[in-house]
Protein backbone atom coordinates (compact mmCIF):
# COMPACT_ATOMS: atom_id res chain seq x y z
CA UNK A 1 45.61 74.95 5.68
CA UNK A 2 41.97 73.38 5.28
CA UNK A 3 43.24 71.86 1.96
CA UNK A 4 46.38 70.38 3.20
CA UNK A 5 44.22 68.93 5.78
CA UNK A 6 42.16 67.89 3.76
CA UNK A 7 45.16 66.16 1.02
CA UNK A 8 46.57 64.70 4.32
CA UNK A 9 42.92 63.48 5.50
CA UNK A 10 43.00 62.13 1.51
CA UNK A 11 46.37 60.19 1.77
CA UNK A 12 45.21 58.49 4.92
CA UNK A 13 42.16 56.83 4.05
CA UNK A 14 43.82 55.88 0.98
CA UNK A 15 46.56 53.98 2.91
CA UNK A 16 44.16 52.53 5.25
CA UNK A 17 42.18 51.13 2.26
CA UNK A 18 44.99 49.54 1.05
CA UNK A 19 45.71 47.83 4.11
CA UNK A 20 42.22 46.92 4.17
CA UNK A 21 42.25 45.08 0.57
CA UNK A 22 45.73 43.67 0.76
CA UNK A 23 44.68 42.25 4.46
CA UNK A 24 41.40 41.03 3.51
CA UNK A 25 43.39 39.43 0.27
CA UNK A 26 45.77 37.61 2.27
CA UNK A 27 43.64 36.48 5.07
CA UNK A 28 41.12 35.25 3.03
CA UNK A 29 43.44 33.29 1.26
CA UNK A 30 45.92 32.12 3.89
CA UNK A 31 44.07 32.71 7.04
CA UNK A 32 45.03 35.16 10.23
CA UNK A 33 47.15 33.21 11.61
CA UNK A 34 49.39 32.71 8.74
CA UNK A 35 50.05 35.86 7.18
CA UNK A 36 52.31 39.16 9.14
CA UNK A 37 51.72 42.49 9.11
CA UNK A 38 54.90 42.52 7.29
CA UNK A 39 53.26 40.55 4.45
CA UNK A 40 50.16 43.07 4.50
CA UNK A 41 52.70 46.14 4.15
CA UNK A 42 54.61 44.97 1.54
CA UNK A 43 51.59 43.67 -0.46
CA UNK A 44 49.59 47.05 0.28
CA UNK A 45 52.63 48.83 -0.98
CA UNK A 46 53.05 51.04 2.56
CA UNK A 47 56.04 50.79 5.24
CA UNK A 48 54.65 48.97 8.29
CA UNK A 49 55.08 52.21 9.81
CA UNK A 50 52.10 53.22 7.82
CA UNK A 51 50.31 50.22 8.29
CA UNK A 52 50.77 50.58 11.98
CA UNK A 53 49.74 54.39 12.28
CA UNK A 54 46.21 53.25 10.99
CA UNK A 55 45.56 50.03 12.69
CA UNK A 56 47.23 49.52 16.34
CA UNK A 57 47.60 45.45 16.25
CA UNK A 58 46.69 42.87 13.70
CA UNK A 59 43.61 41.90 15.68
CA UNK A 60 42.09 45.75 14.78
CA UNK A 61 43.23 45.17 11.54
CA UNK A 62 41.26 42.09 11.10
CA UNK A 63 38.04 43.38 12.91
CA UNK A 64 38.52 45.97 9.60
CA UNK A 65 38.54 43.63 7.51
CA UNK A 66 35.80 41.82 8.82
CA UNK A 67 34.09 44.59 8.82
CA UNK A 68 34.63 45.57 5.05
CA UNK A 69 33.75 41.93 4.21
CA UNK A 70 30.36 42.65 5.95
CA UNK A 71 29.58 45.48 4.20
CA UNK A 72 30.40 43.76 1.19
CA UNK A 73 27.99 41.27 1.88
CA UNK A 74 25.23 43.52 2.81
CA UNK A 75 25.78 45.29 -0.85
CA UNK A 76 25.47 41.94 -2.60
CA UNK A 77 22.20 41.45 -0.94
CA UNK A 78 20.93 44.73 -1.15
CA UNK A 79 21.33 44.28 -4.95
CA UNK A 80 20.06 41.11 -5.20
CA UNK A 81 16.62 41.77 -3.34
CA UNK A 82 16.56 45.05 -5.69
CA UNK A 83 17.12 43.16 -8.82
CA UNK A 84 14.08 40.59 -7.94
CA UNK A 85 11.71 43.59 -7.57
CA UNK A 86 9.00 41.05 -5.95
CA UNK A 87 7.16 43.55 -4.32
CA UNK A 88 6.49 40.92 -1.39
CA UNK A 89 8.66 41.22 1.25
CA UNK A 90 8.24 37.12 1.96
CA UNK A 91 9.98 36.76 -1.71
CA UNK A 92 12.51 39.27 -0.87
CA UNK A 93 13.22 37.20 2.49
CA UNK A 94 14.01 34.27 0.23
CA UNK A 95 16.06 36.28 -2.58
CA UNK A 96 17.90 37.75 -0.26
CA UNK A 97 18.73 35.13 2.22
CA UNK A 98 19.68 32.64 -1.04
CA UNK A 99 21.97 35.51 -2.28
CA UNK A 100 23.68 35.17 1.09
CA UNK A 101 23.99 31.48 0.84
CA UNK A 102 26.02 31.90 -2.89
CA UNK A 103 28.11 34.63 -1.65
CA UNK A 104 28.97 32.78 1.55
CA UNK A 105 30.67 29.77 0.03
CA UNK A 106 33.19 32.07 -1.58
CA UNK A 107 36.75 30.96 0.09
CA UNK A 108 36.88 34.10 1.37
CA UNK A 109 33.86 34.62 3.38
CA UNK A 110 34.37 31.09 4.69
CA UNK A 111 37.82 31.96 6.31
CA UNK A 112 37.78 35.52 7.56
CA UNK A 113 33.34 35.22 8.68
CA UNK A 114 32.70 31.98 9.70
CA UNK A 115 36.71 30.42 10.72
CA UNK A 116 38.81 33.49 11.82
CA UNK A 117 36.04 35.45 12.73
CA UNK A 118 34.71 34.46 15.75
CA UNK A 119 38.12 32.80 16.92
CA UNK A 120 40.12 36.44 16.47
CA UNK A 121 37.47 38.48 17.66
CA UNK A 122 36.09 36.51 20.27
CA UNK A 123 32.13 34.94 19.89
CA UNK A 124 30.66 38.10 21.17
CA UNK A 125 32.36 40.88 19.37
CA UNK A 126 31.66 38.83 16.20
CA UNK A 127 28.25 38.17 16.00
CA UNK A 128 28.11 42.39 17.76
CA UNK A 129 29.68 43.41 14.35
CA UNK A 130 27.47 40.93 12.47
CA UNK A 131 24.10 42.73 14.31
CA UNK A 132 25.52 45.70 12.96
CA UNK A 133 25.56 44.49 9.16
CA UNK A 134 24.21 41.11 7.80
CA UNK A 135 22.15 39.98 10.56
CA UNK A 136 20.85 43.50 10.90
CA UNK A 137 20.09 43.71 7.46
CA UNK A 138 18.06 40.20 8.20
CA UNK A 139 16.24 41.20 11.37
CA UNK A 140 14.90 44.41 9.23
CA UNK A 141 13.96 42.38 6.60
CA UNK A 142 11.75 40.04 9.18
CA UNK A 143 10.46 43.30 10.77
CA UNK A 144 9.21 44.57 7.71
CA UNK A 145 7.85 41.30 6.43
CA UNK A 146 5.77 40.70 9.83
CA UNK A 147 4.51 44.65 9.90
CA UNK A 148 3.02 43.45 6.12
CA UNK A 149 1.50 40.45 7.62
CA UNK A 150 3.56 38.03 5.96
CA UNK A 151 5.53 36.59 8.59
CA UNK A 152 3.20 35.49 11.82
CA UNK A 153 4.36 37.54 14.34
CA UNK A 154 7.23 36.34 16.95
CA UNK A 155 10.25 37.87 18.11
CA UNK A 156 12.82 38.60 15.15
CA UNK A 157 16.14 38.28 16.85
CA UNK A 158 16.13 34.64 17.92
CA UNK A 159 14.46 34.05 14.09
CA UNK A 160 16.99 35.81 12.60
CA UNK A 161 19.92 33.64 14.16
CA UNK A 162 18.07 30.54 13.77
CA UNK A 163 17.88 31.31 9.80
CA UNK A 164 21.76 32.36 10.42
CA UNK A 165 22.79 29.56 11.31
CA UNK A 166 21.09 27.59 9.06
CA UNK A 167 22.58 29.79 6.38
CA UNK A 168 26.03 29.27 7.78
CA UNK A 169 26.20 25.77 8.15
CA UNK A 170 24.64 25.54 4.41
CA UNK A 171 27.53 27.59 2.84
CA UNK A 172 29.81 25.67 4.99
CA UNK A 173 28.57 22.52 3.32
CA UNK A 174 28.41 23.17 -0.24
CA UNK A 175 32.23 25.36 0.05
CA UNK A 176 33.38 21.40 0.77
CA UNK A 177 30.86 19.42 -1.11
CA UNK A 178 32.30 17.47 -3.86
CA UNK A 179 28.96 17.73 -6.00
CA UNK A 180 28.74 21.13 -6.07
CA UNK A 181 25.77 21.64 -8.67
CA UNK A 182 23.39 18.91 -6.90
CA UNK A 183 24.07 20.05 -3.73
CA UNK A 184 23.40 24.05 -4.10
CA UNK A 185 19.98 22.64 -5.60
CA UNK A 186 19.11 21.13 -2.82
CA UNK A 187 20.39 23.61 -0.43
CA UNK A 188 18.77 26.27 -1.92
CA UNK A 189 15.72 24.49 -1.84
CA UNK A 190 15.48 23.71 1.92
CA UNK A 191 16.51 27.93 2.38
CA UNK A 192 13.28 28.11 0.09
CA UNK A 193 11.16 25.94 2.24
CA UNK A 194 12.59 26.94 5.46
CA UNK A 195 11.91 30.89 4.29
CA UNK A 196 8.68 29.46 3.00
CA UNK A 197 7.21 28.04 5.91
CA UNK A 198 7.18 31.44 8.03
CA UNK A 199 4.67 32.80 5.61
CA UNK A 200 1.25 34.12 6.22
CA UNK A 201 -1.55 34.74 3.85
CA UNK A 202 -0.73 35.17 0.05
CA UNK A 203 1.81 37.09 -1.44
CA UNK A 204 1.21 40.67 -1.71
CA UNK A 205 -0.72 41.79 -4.45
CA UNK A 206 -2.48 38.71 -5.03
């Protein structure tokens, strides 16, 4: 019995992953409001029935995706900051919030984060899910950087949207920028500054 539970546990997550990558496909490409839960079945390979028995409506569907998408961005960060192995957690600040800035001007993460997002979910349960992953992520990264003495010390949350929103309306600028190469310079080069200016004494180990 525990191992057909378990085969049947199996089959389900496997479905709902599907769902998850043909939603966050076709969303990402099309936009929520253009693409059926039809289109999602058929191009996950279930019966809507399926789809249906793992996500209730299309809006809990899309908070999944959303959701994945965040997690996806989180890893991409993570691996960036490990890959720079600065040993300063001011340098890591600026690694990781530029690696945030590339992977946010993907046509993807400019449809379901910053357009769908907080118009599906509503403002609130957006930036709630956002806490829970990216901006998280951020606000730990601040933490730890002011506990080094690094950062001066002020209160991370507000700092952490402020540097938020300056990321987002970056990436939203160079995904419709028509010199592309120019314009990441320079927009990676205010991040740097802007990252830059919060610092306190010299990097760590110097």
């Amino acid at each position: 019995m525990n191992a057909e539970r378990r085969t049947q546990a199996e089959r389900s997550a496997s479905t709902r992953g599907a769902v998850i990558r043909a939603a966050r496909e076709l969303f990402g490409q099309h936009g929520y409001g253009a693409v059926s839960t039809v289109a999602v079945a058929e191009a996950a390979g279930v019966s809507r029935g399926a789809l249906y028995h793992q996500f209730s409506e299309k809006r809990e569907l899309f908070e999944a995706v959303f959701e994945d998408l965040e997690r996806s961005l989180v890893a991409v960060i993570g691996t960036a900051v490990a890959a720079s192995d600065s040993g300063d957690p001011l340098a890591d600040l600026i690694v990781g919030c530029l690696a945030w800035l590339q992977a946010s001007t993907a046509p993807e993460v400019q449809r379901i984060a910053l357009l769908d997002g907080p118009v599906v979910l509503g403002w609130h349960r957006w930036r709630e899910i956002e806490r829970q992953h990216t901006i998280g992520l951020l606000e730990n990264a601040l933490a730890g950087a002011i506990a080094a003495g690094r950062v001066r010390s002020q209160p991370v949350r507000p700092l952490a949207l402020i540097i938020v929103g300056a990321l987002d309306e970056a990436s939203q600028y160079l995904a419709h920028t028509e010199d592309g190469s120019a314009d990441a310079a320079a927009a990676r080069s205010v991040i740097e500054q802007l990252i830059s200016g919060l610092a306190v004494g010299p990097p760590l180990g110097q």
